[in-house]
N, C-alpha and C. Protein backbone atom coordinates (compact mmCIF):
# COMPACT_ATOMS: atom_id res chain seq x y z
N UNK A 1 4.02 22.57 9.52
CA UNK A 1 3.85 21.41 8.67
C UNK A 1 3.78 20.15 9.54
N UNK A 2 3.12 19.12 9.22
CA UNK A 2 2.61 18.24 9.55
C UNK A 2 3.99 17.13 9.36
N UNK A 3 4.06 16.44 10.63
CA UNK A 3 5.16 15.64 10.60
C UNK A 3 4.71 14.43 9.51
N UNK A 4 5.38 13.57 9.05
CA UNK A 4 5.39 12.66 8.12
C UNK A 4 4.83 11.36 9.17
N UNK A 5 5.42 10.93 10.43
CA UNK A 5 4.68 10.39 11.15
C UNK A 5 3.88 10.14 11.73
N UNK A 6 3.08 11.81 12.23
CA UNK A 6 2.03 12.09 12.05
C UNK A 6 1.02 11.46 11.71
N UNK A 7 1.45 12.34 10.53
CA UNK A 7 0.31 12.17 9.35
C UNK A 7 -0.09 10.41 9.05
N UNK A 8 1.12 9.93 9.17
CA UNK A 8 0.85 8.06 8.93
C UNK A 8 -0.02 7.96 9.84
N UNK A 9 0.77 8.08 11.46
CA UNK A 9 -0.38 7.34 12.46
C UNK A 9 -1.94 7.63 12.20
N UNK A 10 -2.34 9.31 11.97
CA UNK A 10 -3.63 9.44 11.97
C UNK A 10 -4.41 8.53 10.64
N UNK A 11 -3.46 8.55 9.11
CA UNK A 11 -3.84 7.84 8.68
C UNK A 11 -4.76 6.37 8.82
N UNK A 12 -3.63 5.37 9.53
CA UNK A 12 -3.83 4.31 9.52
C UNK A 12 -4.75 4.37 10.80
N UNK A 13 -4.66 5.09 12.02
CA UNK A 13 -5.42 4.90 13.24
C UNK A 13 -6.87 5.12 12.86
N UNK A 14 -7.33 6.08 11.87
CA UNK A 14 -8.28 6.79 12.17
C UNK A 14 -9.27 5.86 10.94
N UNK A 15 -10.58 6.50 10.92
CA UNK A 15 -11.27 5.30 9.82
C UNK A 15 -11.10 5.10 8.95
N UNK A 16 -10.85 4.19 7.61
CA UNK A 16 -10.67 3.93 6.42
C UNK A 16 -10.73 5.13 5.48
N UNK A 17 -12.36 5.90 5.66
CA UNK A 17 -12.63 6.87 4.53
C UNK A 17 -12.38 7.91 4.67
N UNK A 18 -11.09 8.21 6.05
CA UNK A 18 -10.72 9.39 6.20
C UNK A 18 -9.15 9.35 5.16
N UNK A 19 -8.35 8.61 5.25
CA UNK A 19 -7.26 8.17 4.26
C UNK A 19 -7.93 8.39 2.91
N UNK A 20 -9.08 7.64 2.51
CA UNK A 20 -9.76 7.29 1.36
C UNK A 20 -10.00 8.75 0.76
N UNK A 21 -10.63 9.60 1.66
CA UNK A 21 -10.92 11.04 1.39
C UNK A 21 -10.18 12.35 0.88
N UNK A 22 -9.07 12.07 1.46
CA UNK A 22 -7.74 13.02 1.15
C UNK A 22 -6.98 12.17 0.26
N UNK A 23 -6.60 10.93 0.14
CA UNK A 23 -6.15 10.79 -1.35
C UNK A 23 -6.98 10.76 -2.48
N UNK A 24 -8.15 10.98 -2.31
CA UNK A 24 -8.91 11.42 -3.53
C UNK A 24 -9.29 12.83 -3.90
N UNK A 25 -8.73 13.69 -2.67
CA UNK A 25 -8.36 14.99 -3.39
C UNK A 25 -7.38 15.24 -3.78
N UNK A 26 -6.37 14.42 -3.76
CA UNK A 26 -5.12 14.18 -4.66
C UNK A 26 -5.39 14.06 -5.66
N UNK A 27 -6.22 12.47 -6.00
CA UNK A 27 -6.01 11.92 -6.86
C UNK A 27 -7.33 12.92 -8.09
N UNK A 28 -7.76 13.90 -7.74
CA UNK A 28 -8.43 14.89 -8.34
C UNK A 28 -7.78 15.73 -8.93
N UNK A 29 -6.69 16.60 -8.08
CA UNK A 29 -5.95 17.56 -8.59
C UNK A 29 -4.42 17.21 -9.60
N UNK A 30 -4.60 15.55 -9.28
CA UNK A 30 -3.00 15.16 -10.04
C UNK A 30 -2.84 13.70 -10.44
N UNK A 31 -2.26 13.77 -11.68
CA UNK A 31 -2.03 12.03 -12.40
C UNK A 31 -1.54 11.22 -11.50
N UNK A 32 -1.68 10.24 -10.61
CA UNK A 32 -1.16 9.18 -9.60
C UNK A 32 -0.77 8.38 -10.49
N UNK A 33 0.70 7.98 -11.33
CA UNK A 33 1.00 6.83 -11.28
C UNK A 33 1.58 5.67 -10.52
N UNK A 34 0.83 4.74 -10.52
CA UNK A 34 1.50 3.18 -9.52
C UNK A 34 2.37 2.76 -10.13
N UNK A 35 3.47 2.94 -9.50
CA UNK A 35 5.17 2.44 -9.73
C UNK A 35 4.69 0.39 -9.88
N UNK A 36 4.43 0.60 -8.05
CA UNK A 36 4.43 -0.65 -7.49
C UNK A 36 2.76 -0.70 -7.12
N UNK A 37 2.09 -1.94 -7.60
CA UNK A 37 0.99 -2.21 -7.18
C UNK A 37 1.00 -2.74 -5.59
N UNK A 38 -0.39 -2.76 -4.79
CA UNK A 38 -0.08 -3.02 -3.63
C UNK A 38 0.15 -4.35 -3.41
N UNK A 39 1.03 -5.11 -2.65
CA UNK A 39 1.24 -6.51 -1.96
C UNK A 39 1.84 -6.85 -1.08
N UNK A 40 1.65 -7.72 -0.79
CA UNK A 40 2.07 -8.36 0.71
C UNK A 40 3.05 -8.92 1.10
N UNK A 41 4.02 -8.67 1.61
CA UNK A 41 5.22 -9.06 1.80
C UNK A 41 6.12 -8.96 3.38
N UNK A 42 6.84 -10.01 3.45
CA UNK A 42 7.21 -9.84 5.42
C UNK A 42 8.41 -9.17 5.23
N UNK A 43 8.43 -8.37 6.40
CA UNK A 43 8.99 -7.30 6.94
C UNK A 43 9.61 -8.21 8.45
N UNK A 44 11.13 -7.57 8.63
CA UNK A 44 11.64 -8.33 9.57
C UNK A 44 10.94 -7.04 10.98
N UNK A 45 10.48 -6.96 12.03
CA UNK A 45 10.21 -6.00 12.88
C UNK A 45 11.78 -6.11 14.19
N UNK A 46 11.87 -4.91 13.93
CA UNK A 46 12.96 -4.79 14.59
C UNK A 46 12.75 -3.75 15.94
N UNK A 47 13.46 -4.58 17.28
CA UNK A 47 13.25 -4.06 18.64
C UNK A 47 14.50 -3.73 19.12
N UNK A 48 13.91 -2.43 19.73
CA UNK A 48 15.04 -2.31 21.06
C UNK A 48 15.10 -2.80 22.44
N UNK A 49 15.74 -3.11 22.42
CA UNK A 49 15.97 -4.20 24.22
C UNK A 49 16.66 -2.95 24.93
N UNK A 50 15.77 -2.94 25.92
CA UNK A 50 15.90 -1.92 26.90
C UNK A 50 17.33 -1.87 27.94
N UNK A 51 17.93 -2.66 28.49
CA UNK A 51 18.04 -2.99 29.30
C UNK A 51 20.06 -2.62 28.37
N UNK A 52 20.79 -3.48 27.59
CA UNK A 52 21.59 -3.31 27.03
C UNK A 52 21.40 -1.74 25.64
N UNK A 53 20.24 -1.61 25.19
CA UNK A 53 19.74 -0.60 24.30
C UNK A 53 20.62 -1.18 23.17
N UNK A 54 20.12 -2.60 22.86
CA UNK A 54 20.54 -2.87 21.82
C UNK A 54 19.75 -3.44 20.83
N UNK A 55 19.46 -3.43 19.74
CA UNK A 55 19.04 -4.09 18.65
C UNK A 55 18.79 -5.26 18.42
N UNK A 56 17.81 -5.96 17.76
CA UNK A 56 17.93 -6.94 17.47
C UNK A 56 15.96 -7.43 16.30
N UNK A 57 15.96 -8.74 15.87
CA UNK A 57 15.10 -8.80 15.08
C UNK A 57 13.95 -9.48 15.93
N UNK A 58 12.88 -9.43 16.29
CA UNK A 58 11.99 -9.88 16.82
C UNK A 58 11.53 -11.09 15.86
N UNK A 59 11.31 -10.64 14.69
CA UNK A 59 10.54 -11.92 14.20
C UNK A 59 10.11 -11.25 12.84
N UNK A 60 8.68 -11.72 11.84
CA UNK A 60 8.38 -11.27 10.53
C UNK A 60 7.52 -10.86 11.03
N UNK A 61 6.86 -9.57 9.72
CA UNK A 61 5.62 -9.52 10.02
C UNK A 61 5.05 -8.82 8.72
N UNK A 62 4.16 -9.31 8.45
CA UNK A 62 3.07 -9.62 7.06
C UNK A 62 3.06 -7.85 6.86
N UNK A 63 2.99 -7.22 5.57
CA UNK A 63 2.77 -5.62 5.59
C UNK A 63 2.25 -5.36 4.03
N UNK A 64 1.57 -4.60 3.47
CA UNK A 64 1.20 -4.51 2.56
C UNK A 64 2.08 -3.05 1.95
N UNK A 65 2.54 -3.12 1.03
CA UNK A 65 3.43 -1.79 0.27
C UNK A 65 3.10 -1.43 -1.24
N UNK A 66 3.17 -0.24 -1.19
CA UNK A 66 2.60 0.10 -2.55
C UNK A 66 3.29 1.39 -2.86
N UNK A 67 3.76 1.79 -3.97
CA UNK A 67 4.28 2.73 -4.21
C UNK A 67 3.83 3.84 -5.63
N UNK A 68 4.05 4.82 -5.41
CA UNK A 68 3.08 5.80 -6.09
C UNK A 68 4.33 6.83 -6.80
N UNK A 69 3.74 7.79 -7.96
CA UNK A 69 4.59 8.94 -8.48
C UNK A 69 3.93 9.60 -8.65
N UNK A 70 3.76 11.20 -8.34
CA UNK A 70 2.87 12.42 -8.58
C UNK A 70 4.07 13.59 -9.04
N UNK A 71 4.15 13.70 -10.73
CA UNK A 71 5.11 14.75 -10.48
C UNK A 71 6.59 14.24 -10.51
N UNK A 72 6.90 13.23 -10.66
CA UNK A 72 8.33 13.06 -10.34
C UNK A 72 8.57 12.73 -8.51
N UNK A 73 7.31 12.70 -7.89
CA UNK A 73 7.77 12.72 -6.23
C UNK A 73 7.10 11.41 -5.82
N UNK A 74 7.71 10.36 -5.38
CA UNK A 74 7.22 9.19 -5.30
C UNK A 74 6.98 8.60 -3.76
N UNK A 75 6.03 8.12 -3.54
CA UNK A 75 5.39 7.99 -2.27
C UNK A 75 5.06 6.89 -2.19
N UNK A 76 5.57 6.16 -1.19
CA UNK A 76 5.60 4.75 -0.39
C UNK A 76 4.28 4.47 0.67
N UNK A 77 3.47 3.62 0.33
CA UNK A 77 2.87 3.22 1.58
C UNK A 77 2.95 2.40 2.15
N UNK A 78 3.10 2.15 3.39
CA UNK A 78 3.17 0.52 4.30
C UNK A 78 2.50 0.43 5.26
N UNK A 79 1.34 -0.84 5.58
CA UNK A 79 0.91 -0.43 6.54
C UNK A 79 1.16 -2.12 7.05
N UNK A 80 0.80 -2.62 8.48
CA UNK A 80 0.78 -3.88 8.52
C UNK A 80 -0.61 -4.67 8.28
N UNK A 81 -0.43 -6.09 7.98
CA UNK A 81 -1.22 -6.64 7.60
C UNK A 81 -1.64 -6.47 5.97
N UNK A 82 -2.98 -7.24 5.84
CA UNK A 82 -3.61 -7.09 4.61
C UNK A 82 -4.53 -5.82 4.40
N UNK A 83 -3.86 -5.16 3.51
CA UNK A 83 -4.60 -3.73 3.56
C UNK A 83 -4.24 -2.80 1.99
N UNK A 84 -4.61 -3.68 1.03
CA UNK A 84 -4.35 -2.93 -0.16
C UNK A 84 -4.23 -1.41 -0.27
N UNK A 85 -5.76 -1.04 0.10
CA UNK A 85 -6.62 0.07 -0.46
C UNK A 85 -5.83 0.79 0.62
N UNK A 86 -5.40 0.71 1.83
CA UNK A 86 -4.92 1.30 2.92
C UNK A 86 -3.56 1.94 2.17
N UNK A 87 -3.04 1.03 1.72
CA UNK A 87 -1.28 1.36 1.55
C UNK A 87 -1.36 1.92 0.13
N UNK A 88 -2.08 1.79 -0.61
CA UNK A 88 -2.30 2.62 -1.88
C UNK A 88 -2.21 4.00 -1.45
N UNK A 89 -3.64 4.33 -0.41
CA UNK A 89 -4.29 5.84 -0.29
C UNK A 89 -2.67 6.27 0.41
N UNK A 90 -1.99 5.96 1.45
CA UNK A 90 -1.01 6.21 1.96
C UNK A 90 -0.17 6.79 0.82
N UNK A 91 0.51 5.82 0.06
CA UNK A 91 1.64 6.01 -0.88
C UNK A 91 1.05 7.04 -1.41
N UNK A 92 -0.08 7.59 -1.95
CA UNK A 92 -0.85 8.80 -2.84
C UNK A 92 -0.55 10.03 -1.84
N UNK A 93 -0.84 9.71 -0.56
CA UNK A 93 -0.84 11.07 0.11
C UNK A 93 0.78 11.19 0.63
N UNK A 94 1.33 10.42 0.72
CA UNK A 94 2.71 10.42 0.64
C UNK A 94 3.36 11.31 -0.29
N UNK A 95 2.69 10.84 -1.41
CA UNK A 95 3.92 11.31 -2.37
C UNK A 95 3.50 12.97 -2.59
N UNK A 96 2.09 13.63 -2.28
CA UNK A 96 1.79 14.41 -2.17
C UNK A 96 2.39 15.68 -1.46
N UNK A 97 2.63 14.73 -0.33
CA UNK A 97 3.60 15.75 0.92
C UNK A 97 4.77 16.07 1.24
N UNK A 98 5.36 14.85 0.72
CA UNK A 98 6.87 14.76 0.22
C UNK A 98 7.47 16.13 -0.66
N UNK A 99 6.57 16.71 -1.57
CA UNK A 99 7.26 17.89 -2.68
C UNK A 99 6.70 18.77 -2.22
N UNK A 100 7.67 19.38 -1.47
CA UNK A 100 7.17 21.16 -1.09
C UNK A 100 6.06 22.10 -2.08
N UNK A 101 6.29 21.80 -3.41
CA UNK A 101 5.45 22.43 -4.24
C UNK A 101 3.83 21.73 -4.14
N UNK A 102 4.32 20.20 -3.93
CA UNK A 102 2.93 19.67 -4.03
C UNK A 102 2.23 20.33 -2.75
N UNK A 103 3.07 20.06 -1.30
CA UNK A 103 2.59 19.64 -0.01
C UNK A 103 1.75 21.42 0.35
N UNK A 104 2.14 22.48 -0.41
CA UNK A 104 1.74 23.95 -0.08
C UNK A 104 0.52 23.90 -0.80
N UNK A 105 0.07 23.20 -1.46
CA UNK A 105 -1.71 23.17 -2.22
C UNK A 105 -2.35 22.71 -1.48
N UNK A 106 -1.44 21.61 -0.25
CA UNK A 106 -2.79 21.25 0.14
C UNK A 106 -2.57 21.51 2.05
N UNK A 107 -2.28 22.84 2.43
CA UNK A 107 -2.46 23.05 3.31
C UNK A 107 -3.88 23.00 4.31
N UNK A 108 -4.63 23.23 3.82
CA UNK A 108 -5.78 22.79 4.40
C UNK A 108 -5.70 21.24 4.73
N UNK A 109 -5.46 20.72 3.79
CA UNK A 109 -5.72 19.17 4.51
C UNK A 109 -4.44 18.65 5.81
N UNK A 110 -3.31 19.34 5.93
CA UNK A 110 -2.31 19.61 7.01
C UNK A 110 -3.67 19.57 7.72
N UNK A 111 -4.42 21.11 8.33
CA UNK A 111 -5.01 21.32 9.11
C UNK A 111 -5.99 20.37 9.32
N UNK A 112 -7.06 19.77 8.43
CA UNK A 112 -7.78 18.68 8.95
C UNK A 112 -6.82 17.40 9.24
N UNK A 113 -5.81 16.95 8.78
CA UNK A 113 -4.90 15.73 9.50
C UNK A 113 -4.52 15.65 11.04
N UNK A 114 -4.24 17.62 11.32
CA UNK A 114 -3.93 17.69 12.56
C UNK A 114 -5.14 17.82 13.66
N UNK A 115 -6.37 18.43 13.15
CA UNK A 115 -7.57 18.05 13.65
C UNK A 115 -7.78 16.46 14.37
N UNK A 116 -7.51 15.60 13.04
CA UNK A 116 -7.85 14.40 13.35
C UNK A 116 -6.74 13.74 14.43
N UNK A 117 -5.15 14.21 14.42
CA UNK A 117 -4.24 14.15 15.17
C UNK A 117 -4.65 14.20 16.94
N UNK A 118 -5.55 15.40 16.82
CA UNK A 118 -5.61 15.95 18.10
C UNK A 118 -6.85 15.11 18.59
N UNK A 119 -7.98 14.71 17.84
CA UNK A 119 -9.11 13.69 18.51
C UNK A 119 -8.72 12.92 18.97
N UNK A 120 -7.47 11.71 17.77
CA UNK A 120 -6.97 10.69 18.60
C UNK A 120 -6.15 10.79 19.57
N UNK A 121 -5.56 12.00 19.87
CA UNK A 121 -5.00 11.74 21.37
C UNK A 121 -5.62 12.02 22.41
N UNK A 122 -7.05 13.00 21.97
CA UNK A 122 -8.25 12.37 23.63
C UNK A 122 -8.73 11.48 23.40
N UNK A 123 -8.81 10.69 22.57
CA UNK A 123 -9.32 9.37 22.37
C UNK A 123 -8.20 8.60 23.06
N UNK A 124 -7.09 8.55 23.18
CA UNK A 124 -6.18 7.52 23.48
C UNK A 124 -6.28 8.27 25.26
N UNK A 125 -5.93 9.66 25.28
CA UNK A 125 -6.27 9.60 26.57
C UNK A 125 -7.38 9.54 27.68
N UNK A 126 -8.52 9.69 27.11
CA UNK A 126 -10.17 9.06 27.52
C UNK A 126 -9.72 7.45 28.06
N UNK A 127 -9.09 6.94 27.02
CA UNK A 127 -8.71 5.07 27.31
C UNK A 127 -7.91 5.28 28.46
N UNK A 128 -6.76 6.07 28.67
CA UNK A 128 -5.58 5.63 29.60
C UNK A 128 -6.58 6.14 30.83
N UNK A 129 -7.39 7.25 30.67
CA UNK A 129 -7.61 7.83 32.34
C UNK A 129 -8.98 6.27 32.78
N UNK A 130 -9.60 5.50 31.36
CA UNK A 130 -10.43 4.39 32.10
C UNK A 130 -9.64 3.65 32.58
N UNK A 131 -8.94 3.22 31.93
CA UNK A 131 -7.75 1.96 32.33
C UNK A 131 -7.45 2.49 33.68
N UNK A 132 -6.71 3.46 34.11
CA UNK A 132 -5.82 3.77 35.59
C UNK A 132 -7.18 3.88 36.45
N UNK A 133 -8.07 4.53 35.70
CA UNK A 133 -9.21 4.30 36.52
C UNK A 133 -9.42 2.84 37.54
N UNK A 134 -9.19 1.65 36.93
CA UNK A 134 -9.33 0.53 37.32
C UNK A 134 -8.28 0.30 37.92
N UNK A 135 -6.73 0.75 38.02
CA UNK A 135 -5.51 0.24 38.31
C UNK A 135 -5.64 -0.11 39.68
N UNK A 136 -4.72 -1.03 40.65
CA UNK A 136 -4.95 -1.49 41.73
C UNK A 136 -3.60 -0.81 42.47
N UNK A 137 -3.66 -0.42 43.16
CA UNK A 137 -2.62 0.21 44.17
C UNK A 137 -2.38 -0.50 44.85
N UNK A 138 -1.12 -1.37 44.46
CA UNK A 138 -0.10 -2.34 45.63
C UNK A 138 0.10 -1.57 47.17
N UNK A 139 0.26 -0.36 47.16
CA UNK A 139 0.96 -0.32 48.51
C UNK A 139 -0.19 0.10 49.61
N UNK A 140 -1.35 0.42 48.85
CA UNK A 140 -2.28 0.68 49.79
C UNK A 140 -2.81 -0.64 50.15
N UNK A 141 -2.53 -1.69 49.53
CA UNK A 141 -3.26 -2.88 49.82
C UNK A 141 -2.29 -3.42 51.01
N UNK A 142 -1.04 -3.32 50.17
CA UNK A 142 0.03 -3.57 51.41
C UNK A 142 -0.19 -3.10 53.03
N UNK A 143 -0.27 -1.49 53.23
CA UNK A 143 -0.52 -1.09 54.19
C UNK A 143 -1.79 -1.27 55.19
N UNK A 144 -2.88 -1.82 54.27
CA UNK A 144 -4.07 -2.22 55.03
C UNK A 144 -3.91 -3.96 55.55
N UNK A 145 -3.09 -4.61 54.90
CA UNK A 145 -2.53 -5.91 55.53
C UNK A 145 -2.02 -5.71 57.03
C-alpha cells in the first residue's frame, strides 16, 4: 500500500490532470460529499533548527483546504498556495484511501500513483546528477593554487 505521503507528493508534484484523473474515478464509483468547500487560509509553517533540534514557527503561509466524505470516511486536502481544484481532487482521493474497504477497489490506481512515484524520482534525480554536474570542487582548485 501506498504511503499517504506518497501519494500527496506525487499528487501535488506531478501535473494537474493526473490528481484530476483519479479523483474522478472516485468521484464515478462514489457520492463525494463537501463537508468544507475549498479556501484559503494561513497556516503557521513550522521548522526544525538543526543545530539545538528544536522547534520553532518560521512564519505564515497561504494554503488552500478542503474537506470531503465518501462513506462516512472523510478526506482532507491541503496544498500550498491558491489551488482550489488541487485541494478538492486531494481531499476526494484522500478520503478514498483512508477506508480500507474503499482503498482495496482501487488498487490499481496504488499501482499507477506508484508508477508516477517512481518517474518523479528520476526526474528529481536527472536534476541532481545536472546540478553536481556543474558543482565546483574547492579543493582541487585549492591544490592547483
Amino acid at each position: 500500500m501506498v504511503s499517504r505521503q506518497i501519494r500527496c507528493e506525487v499528487l501535488i508534484e506531478s501535473d494537474a490532470s493526473f490528481a484530476q484523473s483519479i479523483a474522478d474515478h472516485i468521484r464515478k464509483d462514489f457520492d463525494v460529499h463537501i463537508i468544507s468547500q475549498p479556501k484559503q487560509v494561513l497556516a503557521m509553517n513550522k521548522v526544525r533548527e538543526s543545530a539545538k533540534n528544536s522547534l520553532f514557527y518560521l512564519g505564515e503561509v497561504l494554503v488552500t483546504q478542503a474537506m470531503v466524505e465518501i462513506e462516512g470516511t472523510r478526506g482532507l486536502g491541503l496544498v500550498i498556495g491558491d489551488n482550489d481544484e488541487l485541494a478538492l481532487n486531494l481531499a476526494v482521493v484522500d478520503a478514498a484511501f483512508s477506508s480500507p474497504a474503499l482503498a482495496s477497489k482501487y488498487e490499481w490506481l496504488e499501482v499507477k500513483i506508484l508508477n508516477a512515484y517512481q518517474a518523479l524520482q528520476e526526474q528529481r534525480e536527472a536534476e541532481l546528477s545536472r546540478v553536481f554536474s556543474t558543482k565546483v570542487d574547492f579543493e582541487t582548485m585549492v591544490e592547483e593554487l
